[in-house]
C-alpha atoms as a PDB file:
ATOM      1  CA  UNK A   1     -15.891 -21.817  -8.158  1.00  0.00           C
ATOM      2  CA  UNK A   2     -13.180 -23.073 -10.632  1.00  0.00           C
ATOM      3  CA  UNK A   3     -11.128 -20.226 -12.623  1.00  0.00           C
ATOM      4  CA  UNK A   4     -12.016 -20.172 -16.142  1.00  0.00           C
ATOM      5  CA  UNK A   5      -8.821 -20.622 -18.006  1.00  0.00           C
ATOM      6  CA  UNK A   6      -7.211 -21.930 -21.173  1.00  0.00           C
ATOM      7  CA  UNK A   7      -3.681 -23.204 -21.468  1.00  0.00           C
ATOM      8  CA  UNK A   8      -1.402 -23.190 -24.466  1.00  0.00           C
ATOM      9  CA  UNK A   9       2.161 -24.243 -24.237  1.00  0.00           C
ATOM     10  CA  UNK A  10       5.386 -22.465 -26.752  1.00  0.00           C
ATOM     11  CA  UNK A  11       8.610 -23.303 -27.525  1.00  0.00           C
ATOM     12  CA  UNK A  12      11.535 -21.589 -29.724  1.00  0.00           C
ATOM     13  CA  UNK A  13      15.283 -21.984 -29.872  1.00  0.00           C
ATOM     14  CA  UNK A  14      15.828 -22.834 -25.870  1.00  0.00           C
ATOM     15  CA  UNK A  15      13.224 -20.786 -24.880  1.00  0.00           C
ATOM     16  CA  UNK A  16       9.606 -22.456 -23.347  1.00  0.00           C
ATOM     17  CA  UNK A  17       6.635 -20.526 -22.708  1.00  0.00           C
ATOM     18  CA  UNK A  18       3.264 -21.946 -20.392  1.00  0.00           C
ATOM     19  CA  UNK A  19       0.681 -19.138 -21.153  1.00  0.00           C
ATOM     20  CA  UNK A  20      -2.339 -18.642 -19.769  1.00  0.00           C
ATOM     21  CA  UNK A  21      -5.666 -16.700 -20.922  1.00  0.00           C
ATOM     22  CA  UNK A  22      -8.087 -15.769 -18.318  1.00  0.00           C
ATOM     23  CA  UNK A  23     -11.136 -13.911 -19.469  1.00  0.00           C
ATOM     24  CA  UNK A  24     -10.207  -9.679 -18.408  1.00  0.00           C
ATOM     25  CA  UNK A  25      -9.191  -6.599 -20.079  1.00  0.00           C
ATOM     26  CA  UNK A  26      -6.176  -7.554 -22.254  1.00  0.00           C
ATOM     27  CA  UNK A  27      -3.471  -7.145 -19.486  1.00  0.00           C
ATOM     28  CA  UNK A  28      -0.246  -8.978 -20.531  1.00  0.00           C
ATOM     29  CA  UNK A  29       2.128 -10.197 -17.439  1.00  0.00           C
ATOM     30  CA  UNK A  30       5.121 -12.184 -18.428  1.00  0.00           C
ATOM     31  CA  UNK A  31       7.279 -13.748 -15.022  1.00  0.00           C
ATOM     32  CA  UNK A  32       5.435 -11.197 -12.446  1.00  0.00           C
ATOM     33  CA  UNK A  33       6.364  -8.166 -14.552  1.00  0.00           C
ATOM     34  CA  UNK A  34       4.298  -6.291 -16.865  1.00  0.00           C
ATOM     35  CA  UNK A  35       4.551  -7.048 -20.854  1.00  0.00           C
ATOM     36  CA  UNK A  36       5.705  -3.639 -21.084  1.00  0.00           C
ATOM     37  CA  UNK A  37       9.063  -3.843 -18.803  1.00  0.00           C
ATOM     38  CA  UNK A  38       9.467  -7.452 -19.806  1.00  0.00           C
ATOM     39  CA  UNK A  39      10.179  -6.789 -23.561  1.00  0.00           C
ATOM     40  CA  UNK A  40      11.595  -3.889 -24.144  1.00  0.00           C
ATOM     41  CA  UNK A  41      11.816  -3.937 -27.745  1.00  0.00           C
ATOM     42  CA  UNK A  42       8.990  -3.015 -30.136  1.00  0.00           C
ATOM     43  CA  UNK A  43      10.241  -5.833 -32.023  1.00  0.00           C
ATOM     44  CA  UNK A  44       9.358  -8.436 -29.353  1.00  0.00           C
ATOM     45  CA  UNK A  45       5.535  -6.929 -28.290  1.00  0.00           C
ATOM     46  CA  UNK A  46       4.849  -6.852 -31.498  1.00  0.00           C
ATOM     47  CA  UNK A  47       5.580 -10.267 -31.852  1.00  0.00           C
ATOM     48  CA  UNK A  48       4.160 -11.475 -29.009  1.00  0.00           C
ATOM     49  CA  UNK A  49       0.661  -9.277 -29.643  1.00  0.00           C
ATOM     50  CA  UNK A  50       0.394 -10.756 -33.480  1.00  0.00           C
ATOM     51  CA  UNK A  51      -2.002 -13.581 -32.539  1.00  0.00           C
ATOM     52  CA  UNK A  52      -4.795 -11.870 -30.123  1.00  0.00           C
ATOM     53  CA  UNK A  53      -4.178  -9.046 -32.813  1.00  0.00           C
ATOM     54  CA  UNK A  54      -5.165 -11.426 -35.435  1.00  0.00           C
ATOM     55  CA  UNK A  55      -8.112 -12.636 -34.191  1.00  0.00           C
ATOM     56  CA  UNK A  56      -9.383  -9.367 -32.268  1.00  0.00           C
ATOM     57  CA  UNK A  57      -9.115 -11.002 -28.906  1.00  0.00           C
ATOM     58  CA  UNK A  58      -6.382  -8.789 -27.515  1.00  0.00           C
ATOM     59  CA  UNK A  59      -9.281  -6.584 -25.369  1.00  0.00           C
ATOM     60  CA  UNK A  60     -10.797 -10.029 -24.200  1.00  0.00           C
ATOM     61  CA  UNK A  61      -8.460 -12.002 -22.536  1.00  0.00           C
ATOM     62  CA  UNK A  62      -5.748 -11.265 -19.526  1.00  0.00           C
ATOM     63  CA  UNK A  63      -2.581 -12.973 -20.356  1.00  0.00           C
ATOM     64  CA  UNK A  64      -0.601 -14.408 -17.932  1.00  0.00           C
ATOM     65  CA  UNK A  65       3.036 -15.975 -18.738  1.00  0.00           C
ATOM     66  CA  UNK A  66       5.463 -18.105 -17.366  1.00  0.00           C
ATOM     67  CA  UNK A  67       8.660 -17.916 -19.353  1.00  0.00           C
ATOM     68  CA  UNK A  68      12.425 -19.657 -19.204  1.00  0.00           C
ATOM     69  CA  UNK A  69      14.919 -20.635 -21.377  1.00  0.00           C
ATOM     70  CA  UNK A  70      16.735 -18.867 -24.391  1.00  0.00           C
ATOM     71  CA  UNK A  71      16.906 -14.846 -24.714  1.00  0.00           C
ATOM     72  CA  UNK A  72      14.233 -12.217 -24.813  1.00  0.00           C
ATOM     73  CA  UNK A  73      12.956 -12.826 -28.498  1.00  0.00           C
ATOM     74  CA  UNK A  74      13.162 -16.607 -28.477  1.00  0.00           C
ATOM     75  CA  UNK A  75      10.679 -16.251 -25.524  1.00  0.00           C
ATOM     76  CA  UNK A  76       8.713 -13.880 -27.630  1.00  0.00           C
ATOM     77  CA  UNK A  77       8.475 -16.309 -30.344  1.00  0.00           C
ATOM     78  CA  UNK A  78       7.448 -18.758 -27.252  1.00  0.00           C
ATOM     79  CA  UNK A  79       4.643 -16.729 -26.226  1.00  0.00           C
ATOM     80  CA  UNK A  80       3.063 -16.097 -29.941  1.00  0.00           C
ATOM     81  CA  UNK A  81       2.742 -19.957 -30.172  1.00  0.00           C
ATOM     82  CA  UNK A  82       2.147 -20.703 -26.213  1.00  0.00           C
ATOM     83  CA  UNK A  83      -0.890 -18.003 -27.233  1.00  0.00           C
ATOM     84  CA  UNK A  84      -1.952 -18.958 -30.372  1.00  0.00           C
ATOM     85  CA  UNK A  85      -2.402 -22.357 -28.605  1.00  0.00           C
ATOM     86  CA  UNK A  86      -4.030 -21.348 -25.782  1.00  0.00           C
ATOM     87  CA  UNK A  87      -6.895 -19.147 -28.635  1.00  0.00           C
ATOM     88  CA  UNK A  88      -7.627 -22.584 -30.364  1.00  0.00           C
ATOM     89  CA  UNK A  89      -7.962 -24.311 -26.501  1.00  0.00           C
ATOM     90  CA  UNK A  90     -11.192 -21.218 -26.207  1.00  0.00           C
ATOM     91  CA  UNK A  91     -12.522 -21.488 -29.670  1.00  0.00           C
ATOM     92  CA  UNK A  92     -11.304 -24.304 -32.539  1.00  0.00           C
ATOM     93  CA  UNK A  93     -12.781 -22.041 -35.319  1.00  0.00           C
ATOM     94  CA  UNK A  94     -10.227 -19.748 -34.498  1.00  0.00           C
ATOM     95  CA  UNK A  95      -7.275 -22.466 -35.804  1.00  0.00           C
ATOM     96  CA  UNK A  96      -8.026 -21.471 -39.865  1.00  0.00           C
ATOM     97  CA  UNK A  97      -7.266 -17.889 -39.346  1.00  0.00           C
ATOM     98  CA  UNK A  98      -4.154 -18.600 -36.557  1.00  0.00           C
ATOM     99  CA  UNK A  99      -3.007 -21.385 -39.332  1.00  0.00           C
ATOM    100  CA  UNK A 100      -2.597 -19.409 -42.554  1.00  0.00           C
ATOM    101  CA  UNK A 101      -1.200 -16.438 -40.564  1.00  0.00           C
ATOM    102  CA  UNK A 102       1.859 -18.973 -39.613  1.00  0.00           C
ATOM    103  CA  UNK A 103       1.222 -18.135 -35.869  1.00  0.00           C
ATOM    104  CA  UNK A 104       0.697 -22.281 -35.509  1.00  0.00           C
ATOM    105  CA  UNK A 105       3.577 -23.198 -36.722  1.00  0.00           C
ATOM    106  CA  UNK A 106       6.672 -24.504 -33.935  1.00  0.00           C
ATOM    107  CA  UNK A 107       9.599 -23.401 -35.018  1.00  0.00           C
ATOM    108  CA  UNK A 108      11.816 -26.121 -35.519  1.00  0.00           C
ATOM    109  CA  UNK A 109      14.939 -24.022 -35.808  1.00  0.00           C
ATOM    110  CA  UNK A 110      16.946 -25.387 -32.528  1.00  0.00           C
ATOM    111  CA  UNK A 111      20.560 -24.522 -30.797  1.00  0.00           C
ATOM    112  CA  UNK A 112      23.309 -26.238 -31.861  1.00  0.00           C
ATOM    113  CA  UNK A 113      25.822 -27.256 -29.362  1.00  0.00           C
ATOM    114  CA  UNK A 114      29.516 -26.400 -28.923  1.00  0.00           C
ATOM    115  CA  UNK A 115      31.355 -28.914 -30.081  1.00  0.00           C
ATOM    116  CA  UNK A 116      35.003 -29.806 -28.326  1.00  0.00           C
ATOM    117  CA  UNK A 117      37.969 -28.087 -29.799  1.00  0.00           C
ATOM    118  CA  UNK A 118      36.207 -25.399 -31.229  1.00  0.00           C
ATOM    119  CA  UNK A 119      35.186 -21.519 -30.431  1.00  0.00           C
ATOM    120  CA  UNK A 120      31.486 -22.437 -30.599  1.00  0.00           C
ATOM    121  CA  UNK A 121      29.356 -24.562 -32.834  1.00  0.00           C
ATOM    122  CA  UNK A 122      30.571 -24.468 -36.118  1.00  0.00           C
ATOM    123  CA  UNK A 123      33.746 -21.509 -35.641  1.00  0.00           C
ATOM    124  CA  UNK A 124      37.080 -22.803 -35.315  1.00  0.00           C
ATOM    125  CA  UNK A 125      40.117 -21.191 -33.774  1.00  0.00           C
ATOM    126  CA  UNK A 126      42.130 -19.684 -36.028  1.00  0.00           C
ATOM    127  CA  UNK A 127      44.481 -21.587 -38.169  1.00  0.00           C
ATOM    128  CA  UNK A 128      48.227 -20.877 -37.552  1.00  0.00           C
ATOM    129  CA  UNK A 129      50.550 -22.201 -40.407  1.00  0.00           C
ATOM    130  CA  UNK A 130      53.874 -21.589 -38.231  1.00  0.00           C
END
């Protein structure tokens, strides 16, 4: 019997997200840990819960994540989109609502790279006159 799934991948900043939604009870498991000791912050469940919250799918669908790259809230921002994806894979009609929410929408904000010479990207070291 083949596992009934739906695939949706996110990216932000450095950060990539492959999620999966498998039809359950609205578990969330990010890298083998629950969504709960993965993100600690309110800041970053919330964000991550927006789209099933948005389309009242949260109690349909176990989510299962596989998450690298970047820090905790630019895999956050991974997941929204990796599941927002993943909703329109299940059910196109779902796109309008996920659209006009912004939940569709890659972030195209990227790292910049350190450039040679300086403390980071754009910071210099300070300027000594003598």
């Amino acid at each position: 019997m083949a596992l009934l799934q739906y695939l949706g991948t996110g990216r932000r900043k450095r950060a990539v997200a492959r999620v999966f939604l498998r039809p359950g009870t609205g578990t969330v498991t990010v890298n083998g840990k629950s969504f709960e000791e993965y993100f600690t912050t309110y800041s970053s469940r919330a964000l991550v819960k927006q789209a099933l919250q948005a389309t009242e799918t949260s109690d349909k669908f176990d989510v299962l994540v596989n998450a690298h790259g970047g820090g905790i809230i630019g895999q956050a921002g991974a997941v929204r989109l990796g599941i927002a994806r993943a909703l329109c894979e299940f059910n196109i009609e779902l796109r309008g609502k996920l659209k006009s929410e912004g939940f569709m929408t890659r972030d195209a904000r990227e790292h910049e790279r350190k450039k040679y010479g300086q403390k980071g990207a754009r910071r210099r070291f300070q300027f000594s006159k003598r």
